[in-house]
PDB file of N, CA and C in Angstrom:
ATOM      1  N   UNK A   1     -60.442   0.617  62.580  1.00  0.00           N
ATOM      2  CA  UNK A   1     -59.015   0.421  62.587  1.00  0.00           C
ATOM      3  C   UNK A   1     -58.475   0.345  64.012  1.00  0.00           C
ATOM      4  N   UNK A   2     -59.445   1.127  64.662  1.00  0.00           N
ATOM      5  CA  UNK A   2     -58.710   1.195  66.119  1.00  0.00           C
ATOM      6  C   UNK A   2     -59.136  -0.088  67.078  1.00  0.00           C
ATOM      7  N   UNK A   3     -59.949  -0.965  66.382  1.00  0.00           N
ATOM      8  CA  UNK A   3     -60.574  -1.673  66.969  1.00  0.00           C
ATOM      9  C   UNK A   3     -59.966  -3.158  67.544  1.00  0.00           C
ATOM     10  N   UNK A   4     -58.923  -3.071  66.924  1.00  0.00           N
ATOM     11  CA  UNK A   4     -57.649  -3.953  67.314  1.00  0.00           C
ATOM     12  C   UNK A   4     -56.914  -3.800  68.358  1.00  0.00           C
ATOM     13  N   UNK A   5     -56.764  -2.812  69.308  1.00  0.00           N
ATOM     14  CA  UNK A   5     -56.641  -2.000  70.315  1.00  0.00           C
ATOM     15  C   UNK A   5     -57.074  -2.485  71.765  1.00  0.00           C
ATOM     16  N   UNK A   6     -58.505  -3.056  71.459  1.00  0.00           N
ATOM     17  CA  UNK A   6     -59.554  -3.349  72.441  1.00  0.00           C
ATOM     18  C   UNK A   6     -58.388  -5.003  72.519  1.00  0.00           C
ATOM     19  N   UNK A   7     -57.751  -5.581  71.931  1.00  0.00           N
ATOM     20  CA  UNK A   7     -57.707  -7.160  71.577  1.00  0.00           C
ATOM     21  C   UNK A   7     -56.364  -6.888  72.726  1.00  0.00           C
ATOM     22  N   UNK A   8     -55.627  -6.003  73.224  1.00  0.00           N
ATOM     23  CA  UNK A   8     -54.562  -6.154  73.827  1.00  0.00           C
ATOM     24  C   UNK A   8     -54.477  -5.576  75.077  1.00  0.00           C
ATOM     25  N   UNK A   9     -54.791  -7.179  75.746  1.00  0.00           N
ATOM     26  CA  UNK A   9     -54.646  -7.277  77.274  1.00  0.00           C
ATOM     27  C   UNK A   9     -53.692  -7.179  77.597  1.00  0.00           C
ATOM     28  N   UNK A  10     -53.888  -7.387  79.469  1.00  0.00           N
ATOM     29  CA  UNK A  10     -52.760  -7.316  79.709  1.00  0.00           C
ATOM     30  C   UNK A  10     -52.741  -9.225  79.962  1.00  0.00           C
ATOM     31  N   UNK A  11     -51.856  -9.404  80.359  1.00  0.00           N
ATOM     32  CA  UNK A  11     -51.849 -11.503  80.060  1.00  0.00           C
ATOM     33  C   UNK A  11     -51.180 -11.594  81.764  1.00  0.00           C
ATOM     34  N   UNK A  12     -52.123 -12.671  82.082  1.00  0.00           N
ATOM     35  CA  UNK A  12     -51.619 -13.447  83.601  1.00  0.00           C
ATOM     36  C   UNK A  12     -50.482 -13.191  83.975  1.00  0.00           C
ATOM     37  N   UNK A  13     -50.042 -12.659  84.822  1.00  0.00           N
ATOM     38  CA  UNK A  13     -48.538 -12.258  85.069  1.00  0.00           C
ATOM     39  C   UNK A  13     -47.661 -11.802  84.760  1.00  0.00           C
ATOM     40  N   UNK A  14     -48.061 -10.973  83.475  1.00  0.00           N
ATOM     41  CA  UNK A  14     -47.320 -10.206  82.871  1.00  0.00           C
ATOM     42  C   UNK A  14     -46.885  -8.738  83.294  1.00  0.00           C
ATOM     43  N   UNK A  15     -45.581  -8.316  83.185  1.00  0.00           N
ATOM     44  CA  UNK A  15     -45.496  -7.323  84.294  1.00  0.00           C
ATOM     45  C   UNK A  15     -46.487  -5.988  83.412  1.00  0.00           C
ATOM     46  N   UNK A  16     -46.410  -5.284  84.447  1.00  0.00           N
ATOM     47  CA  UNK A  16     -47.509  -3.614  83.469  1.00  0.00           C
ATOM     48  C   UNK A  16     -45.977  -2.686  82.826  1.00  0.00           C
ATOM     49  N   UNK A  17     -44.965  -2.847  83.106  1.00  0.00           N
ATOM     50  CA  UNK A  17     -44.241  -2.667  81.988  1.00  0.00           C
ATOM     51  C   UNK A  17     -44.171  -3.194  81.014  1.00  0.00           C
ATOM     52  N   UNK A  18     -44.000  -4.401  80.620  1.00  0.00           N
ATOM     53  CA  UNK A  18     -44.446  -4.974  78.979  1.00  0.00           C
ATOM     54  C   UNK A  18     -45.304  -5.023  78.453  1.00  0.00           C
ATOM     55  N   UNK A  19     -46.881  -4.817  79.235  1.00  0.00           N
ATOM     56  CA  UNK A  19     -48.236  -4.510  79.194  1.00  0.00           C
ATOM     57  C   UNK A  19     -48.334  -3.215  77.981  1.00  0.00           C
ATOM     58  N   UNK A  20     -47.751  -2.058  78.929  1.00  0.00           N
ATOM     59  CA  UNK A  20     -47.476  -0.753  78.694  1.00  0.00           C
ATOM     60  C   UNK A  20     -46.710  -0.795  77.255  1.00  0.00           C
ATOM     61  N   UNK A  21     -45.732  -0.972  77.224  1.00  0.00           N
ATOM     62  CA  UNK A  21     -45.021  -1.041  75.967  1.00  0.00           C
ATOM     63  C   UNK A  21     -45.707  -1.994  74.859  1.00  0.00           C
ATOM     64  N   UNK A  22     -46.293  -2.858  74.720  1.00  0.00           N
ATOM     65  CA  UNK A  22     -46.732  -3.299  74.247  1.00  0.00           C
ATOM     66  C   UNK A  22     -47.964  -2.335  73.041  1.00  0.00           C
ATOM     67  N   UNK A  23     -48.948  -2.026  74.659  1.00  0.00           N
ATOM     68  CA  UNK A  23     -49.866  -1.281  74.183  1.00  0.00           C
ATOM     69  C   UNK A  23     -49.523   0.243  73.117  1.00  0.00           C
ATOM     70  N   UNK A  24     -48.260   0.543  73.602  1.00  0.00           N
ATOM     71  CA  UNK A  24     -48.368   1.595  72.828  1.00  0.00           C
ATOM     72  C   UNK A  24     -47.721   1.693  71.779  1.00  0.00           C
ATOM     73  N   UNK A  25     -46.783   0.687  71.362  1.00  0.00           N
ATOM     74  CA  UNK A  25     -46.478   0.205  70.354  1.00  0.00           C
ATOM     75  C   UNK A  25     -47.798   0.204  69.014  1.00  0.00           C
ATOM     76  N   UNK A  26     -48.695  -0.799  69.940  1.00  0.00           N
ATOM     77  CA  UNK A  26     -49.894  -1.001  68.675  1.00  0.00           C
ATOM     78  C   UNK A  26     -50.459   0.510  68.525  1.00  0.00           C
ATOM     79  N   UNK A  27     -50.549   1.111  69.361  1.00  0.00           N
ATOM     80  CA  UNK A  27     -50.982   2.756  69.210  1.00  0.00           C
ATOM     81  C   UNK A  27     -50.444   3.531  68.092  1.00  0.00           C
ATOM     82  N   UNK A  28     -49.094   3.367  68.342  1.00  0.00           N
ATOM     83  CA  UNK A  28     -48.436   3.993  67.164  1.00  0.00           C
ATOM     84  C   UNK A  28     -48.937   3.568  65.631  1.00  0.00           C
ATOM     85  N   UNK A  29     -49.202   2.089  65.851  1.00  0.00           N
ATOM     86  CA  UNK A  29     -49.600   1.856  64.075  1.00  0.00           C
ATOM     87  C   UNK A  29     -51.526   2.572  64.003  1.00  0.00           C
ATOM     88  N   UNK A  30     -51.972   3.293  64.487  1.00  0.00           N
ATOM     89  CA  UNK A  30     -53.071   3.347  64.416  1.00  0.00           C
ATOM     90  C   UNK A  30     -53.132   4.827  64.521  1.00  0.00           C
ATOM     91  N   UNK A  31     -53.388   5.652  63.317  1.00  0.00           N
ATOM     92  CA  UNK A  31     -53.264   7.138  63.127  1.00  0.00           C
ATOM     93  C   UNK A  31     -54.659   7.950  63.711  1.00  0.00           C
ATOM     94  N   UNK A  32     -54.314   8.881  64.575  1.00  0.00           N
ATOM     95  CA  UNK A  32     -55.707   9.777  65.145  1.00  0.00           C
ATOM     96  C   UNK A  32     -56.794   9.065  65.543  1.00  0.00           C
ATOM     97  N   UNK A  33     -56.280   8.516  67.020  1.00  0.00           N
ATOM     98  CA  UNK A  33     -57.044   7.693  67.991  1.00  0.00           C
ATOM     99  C   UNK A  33     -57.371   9.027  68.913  1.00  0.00           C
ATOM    100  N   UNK A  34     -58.744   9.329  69.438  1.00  0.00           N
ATOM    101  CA  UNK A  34     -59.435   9.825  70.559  1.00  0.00           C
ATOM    102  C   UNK A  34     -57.893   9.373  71.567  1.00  0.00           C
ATOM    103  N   UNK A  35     -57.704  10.259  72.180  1.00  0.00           N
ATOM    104  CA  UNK A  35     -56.974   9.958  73.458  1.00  0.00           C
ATOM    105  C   UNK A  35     -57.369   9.304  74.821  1.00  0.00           C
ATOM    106  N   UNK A  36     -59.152  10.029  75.200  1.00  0.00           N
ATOM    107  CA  UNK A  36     -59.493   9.271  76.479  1.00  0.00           C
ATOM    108  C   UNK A  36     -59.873   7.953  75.607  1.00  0.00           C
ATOM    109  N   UNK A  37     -60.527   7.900  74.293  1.00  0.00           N
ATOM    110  CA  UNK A  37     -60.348   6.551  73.978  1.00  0.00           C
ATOM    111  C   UNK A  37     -59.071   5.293  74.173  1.00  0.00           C
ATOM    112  N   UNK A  38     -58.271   5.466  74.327  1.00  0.00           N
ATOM    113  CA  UNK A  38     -57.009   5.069  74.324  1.00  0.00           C
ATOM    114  C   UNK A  38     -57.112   5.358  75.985  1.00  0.00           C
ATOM    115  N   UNK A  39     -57.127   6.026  76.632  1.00  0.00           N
ATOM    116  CA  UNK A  39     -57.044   5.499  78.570  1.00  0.00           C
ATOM    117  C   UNK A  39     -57.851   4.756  78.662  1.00  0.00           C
ATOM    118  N   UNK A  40     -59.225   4.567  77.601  1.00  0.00           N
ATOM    119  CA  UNK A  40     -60.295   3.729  78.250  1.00  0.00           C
ATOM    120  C   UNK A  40     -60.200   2.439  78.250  1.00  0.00           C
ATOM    121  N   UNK A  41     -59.665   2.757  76.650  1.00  0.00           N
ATOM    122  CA  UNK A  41     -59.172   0.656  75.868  1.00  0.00           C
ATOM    123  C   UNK A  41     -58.178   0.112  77.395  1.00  0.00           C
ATOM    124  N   UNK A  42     -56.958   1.445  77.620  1.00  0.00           N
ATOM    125  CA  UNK A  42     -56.173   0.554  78.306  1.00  0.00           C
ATOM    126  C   UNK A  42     -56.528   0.576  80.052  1.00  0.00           C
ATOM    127  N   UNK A  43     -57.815   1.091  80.530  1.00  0.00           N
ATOM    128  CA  UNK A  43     -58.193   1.117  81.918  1.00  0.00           C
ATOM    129  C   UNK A  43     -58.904  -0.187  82.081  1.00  0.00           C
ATOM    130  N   UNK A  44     -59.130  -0.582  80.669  1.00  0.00           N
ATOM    131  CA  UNK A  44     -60.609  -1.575  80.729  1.00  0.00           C
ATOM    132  C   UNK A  44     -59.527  -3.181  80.616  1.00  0.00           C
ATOM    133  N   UNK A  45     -58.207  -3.400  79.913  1.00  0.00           N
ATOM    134  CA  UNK A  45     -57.548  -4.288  79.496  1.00  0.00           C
ATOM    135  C   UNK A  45     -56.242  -4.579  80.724  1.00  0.00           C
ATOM    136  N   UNK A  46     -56.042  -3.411  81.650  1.00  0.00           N
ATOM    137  CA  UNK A  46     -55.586  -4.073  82.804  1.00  0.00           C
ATOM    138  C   UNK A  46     -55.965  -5.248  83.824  1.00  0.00           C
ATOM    139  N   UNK A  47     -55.075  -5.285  84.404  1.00  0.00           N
ATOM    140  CA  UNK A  47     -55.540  -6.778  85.042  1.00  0.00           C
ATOM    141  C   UNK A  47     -56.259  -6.015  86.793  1.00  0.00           C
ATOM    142  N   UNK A  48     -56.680  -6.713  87.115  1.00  0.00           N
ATOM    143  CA  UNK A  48     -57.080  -6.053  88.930  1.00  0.00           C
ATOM    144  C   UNK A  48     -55.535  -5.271  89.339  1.00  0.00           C
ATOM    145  N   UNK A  49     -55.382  -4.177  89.945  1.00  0.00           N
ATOM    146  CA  UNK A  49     -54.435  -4.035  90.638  1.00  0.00           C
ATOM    147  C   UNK A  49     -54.524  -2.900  91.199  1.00  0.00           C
ATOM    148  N   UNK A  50     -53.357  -2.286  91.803  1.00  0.00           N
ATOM    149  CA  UNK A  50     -53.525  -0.972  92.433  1.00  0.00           C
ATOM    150  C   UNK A  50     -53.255   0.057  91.225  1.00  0.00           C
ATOM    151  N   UNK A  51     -52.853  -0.212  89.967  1.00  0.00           N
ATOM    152  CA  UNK A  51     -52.803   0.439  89.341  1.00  0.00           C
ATOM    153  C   UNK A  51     -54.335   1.010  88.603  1.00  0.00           C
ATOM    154  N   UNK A  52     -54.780  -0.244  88.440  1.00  0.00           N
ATOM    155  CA  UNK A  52     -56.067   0.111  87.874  1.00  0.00           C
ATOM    156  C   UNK A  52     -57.170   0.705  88.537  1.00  0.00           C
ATOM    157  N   UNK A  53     -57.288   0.735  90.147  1.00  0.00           N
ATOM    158  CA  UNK A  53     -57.619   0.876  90.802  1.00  0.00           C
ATOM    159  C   UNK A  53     -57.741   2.460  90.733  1.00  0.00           C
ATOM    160  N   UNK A  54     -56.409   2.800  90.493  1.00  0.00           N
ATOM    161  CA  UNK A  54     -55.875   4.368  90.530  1.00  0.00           C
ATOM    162  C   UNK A  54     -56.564   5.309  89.729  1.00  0.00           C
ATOM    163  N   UNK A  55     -56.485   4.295  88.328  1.00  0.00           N
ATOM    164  CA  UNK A  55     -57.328   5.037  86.791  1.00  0.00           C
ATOM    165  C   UNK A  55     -58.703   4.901  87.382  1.00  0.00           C
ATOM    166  N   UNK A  56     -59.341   4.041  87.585  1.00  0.00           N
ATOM    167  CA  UNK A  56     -60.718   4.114  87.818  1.00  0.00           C
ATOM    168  C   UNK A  56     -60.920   5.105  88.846  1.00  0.00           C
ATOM    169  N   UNK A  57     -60.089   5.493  89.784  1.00  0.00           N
ATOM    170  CA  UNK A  57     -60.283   6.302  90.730  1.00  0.00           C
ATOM    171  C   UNK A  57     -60.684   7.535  90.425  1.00  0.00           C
ATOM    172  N   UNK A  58     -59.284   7.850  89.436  1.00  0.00           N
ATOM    173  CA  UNK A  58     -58.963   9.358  88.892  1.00  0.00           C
ATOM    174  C   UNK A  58     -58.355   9.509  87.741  1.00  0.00           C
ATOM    175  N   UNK A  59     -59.545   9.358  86.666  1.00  0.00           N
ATOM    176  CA  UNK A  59     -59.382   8.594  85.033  1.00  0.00           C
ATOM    177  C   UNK A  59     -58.387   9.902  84.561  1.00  0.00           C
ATOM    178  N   UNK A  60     -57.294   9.477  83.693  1.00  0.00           N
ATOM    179  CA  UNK A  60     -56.428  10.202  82.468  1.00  0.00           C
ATOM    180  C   UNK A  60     -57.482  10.640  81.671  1.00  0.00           C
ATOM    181  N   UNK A  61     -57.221  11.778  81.366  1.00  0.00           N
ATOM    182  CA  UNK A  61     -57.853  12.850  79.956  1.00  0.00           C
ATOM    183  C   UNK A  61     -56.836  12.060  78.653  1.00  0.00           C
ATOM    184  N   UNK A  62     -55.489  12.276  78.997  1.00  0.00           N
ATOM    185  CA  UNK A  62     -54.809  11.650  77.818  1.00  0.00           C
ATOM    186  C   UNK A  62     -53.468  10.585  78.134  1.00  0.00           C
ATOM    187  N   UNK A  63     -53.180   9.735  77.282  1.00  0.00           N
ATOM    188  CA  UNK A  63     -52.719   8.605  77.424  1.00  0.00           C
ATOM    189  C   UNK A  63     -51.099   9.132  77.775  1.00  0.00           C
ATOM    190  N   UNK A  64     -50.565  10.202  77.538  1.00  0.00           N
ATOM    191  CA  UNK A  64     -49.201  10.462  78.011  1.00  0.00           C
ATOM    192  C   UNK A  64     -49.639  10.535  79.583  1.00  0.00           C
ATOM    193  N   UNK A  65     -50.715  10.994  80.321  1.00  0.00           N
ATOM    194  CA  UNK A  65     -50.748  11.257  81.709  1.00  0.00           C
ATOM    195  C   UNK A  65     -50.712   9.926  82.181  1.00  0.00           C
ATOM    196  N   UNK A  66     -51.561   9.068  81.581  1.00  0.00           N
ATOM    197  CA  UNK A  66     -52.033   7.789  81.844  1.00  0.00           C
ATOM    198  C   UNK A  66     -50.422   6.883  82.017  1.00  0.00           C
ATOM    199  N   UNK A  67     -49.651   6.943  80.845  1.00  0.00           N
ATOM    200  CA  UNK A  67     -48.259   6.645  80.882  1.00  0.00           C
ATOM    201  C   UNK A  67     -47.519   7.147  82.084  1.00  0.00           C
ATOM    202  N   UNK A  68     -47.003   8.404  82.085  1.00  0.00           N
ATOM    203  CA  UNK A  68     -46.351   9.225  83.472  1.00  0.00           C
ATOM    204  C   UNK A  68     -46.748   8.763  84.635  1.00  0.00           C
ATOM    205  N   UNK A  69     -47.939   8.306  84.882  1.00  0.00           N
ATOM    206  CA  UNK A  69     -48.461   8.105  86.248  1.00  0.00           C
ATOM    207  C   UNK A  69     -48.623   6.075  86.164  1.00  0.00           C
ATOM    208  N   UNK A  70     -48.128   5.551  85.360  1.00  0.00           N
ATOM    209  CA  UNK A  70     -47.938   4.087  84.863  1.00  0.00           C
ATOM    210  C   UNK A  70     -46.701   3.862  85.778  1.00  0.00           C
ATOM    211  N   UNK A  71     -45.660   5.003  85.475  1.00  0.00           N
ATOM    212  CA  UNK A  71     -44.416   4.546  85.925  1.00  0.00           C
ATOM    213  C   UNK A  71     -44.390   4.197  87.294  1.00  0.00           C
ATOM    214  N   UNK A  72     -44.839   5.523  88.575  1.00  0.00           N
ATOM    215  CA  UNK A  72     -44.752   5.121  89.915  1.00  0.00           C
ATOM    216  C   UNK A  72     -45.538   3.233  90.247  1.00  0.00           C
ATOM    217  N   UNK A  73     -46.196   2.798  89.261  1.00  0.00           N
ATOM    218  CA  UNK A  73     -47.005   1.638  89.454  1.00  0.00           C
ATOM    219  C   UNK A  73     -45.905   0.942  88.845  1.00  0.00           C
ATOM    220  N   UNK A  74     -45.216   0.878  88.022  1.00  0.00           N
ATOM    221  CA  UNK A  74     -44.145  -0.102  87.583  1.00  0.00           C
ATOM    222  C   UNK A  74     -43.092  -0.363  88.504  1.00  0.00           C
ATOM    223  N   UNK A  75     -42.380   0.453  88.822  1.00  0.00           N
ATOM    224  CA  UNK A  75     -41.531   1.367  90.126  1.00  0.00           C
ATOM    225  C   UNK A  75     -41.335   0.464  91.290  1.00  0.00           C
ATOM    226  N   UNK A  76     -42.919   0.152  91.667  1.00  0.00           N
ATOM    227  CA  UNK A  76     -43.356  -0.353  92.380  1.00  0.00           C
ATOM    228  C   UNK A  76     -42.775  -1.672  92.390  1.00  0.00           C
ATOM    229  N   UNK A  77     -43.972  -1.836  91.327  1.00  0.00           N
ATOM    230  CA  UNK A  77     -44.194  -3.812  90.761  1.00  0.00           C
ATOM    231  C   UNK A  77     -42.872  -4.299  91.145  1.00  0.00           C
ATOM    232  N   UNK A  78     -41.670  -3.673  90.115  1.00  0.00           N
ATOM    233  CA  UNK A  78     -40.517  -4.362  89.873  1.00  0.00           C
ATOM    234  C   UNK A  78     -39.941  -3.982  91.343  1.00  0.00           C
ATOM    235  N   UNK A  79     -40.178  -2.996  92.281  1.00  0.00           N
ATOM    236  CA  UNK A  79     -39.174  -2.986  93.607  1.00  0.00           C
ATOM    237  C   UNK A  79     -39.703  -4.410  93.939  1.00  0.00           C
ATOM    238  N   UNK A  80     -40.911  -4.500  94.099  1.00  0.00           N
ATOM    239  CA  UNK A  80     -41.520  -6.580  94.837  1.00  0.00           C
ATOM    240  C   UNK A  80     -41.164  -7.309  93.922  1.00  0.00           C
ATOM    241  N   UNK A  81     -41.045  -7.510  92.612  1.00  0.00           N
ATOM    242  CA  UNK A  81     -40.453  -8.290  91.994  1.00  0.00           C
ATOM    243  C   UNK A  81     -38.758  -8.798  92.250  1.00  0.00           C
ATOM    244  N   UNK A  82     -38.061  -7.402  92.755  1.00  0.00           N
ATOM    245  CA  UNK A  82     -36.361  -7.841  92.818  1.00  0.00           C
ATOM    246  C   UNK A  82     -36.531  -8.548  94.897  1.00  0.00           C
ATOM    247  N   UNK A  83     -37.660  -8.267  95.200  1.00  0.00           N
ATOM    248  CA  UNK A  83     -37.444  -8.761  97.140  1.00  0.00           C
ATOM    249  C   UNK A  83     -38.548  -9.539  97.193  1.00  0.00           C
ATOM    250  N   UNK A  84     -38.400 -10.779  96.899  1.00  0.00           N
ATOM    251  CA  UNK A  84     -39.063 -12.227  96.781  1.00  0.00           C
ATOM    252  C   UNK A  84     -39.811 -12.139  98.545  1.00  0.00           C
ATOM    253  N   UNK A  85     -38.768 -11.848  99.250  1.00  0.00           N
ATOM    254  CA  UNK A  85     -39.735 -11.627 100.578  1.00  0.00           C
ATOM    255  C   UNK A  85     -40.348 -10.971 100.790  1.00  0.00           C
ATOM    256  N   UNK A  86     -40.224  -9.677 100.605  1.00  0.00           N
ATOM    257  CA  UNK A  86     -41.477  -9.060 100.803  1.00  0.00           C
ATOM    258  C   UNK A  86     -43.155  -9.424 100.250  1.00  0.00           C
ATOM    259  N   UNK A  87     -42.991 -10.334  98.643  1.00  0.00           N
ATOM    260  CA  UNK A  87     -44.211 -10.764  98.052  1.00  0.00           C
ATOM    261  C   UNK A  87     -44.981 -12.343  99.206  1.00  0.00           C
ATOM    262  N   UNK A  88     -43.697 -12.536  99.340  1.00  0.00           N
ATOM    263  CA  UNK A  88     -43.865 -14.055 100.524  1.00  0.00           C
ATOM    264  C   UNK A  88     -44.657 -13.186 101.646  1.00  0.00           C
ATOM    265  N   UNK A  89     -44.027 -12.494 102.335  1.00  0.00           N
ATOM    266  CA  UNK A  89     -44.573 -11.914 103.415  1.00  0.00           C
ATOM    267  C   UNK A  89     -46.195 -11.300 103.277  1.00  0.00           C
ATOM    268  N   UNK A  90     -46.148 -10.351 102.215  1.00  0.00           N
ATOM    269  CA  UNK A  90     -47.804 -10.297 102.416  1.00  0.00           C
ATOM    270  C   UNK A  90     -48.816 -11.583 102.182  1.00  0.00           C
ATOM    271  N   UNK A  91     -48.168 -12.535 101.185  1.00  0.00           N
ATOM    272  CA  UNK A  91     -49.086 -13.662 101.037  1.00  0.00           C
ATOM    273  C   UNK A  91     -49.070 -14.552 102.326  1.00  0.00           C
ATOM    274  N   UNK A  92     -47.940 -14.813 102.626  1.00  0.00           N
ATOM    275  CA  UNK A  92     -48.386 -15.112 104.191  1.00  0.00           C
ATOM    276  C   UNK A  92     -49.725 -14.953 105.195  1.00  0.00           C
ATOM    277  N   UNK A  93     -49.423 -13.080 105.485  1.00  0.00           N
ATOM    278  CA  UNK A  93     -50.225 -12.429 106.087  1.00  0.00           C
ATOM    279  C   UNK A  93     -51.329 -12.714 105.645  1.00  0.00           C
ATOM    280  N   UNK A  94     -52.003 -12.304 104.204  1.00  0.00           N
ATOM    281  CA  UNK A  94     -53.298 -12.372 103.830  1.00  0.00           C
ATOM    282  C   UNK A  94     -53.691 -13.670 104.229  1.00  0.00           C
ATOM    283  N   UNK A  95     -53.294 -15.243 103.418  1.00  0.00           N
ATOM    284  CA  UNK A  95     -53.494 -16.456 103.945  1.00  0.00           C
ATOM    285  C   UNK A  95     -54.176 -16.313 105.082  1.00  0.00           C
ATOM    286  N   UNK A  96     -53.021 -16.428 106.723  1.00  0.00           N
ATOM    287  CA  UNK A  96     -52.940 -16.373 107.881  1.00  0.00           C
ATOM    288  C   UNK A  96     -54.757 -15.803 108.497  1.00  0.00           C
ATOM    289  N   UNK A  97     -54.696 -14.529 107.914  1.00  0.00           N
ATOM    290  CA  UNK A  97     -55.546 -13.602 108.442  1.00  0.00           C
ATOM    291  C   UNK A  97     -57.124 -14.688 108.238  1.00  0.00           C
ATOM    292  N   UNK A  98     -57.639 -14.980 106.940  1.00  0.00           N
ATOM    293  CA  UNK A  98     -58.709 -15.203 106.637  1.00  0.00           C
ATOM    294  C   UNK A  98     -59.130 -16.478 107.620  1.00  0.00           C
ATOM    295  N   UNK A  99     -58.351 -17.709 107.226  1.00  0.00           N
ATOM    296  CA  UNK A  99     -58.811 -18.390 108.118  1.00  0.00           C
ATOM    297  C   UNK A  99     -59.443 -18.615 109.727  1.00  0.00           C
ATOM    298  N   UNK A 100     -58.029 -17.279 110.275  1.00  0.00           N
ATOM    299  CA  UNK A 100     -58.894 -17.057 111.801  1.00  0.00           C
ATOM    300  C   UNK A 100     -60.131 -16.339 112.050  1.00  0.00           C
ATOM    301  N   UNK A 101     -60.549 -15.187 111.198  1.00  0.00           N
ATOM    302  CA  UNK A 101     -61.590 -15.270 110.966  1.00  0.00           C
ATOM    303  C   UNK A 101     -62.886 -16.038 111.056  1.00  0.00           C
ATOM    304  N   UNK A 102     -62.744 -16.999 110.070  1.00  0.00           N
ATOM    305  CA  UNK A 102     -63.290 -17.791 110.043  1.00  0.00           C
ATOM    306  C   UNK A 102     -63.802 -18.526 111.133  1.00  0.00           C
ATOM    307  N   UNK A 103     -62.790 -19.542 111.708  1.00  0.00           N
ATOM    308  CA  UNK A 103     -62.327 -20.021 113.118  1.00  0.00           C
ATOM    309  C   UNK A 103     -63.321 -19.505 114.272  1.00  0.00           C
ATOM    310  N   UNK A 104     -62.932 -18.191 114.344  1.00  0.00           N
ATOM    311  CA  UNK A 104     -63.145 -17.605 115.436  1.00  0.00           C
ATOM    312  C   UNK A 104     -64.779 -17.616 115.370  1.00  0.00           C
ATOM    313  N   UNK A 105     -65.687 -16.739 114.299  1.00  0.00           N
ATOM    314  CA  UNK A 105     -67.061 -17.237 113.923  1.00  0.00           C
ATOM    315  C   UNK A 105     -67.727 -18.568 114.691  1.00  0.00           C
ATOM    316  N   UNK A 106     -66.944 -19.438 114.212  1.00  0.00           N
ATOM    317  CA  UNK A 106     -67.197 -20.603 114.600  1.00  0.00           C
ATOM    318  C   UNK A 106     -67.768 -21.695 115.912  1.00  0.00           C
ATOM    319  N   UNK A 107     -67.115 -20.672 117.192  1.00  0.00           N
ATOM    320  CA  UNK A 107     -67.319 -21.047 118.213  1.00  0.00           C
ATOM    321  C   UNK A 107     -67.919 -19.977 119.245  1.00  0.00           C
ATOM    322  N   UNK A 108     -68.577 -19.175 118.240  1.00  0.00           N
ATOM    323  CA  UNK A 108     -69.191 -17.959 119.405  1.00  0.00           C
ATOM    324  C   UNK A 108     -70.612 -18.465 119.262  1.00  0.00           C
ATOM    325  N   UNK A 109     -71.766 -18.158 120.191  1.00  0.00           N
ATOM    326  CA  UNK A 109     -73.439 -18.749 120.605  1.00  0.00           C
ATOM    327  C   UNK A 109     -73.967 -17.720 119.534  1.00  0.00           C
ATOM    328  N   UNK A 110     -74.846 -18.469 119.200  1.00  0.00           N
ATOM    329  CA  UNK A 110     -75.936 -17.804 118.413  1.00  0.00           C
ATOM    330  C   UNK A 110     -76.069 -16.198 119.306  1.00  0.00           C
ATOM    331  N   UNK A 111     -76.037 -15.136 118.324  1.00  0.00           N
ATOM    332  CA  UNK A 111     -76.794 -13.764 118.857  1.00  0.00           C
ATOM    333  C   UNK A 111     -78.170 -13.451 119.173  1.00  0.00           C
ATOM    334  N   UNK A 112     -78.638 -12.801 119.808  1.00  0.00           N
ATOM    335  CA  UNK A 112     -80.287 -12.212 119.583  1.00  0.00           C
ATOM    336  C   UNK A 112     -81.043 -13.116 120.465  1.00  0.00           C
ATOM    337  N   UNK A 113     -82.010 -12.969 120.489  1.00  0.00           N
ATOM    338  CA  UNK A 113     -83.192 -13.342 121.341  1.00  0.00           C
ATOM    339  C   UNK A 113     -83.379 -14.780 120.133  1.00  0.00           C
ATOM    340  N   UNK A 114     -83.893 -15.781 121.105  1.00  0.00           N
ATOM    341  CA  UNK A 114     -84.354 -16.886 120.003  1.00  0.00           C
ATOM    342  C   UNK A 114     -85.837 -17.582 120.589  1.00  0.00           C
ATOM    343  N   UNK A 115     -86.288 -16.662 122.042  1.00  0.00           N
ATOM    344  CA  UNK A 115     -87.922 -16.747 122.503  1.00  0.00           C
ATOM    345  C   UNK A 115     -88.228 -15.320 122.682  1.00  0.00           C
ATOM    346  N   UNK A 116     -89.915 -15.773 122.602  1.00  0.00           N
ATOM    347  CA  UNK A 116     -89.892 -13.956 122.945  1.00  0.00           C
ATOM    348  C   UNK A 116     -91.082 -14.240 123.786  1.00  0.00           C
ATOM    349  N   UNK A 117     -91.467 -13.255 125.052  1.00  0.00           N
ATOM    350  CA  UNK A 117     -92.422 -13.539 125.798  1.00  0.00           C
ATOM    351  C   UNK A 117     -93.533 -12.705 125.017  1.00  0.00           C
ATOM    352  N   UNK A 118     -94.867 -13.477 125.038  1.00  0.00           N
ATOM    353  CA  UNK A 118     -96.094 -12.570 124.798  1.00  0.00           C
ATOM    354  C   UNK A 118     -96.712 -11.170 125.158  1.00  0.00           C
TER     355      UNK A 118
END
């Protein structure tokens, strides 16, 4: 019964507040679910982020902790969601960064010895 549970991701761009609500909505129709079962369904159905990052870090025993500690990650999301620049600005940065990298690689001499005397 609970196995319907596992089926609800979180979806491409969807914020982890409707994620969240979502998920626990279907929770409710599903009577005497394991609790770390229920952090696991929903540690495993997040998308990459710093949120998930967090659970995998320092896994919930039960899904109200898992919730409570959801919020500072929502909090978040939606403060970069309402300041369009600030999301511009790190994508900028990241962009920017990789390529010089790259670049720079590019024009330095081979390292190390490439003869060796007998």
């Amino acid at each position: 019964m609970a196995a319907f549970l596992f089926l609800i991701r979180q979806k491409e761009n969807e914020p982890l507040r409707d994620y969240v609500q979502r998920f626990v909505e279907a929770v409710h129709k599903v009577p005497h679910v394991n609790q770390e079962l229920l952090t696991s369904i929903i540690q495993q159905n997040l998308l990459p982020g710093r949120f998930k990052e967090s659970v995998a870090g320092k896994p919930s025993s039960t899904l109200e902790d898992l919730l409570m500690r959801s919020q500072k990650y929502i909090r978040i999301e939606e403060s970069n969601a309402s300041d369009p620049s600030n999301v511009v600005k790190r994508k900028g940065r990241k962009e920017d960064k990789e390529p010089k990298k790259k670049e720079e690689h590019k024009h330095l001499p081979p390292t190390g010895f490439t003869h060796y005397t007998p």
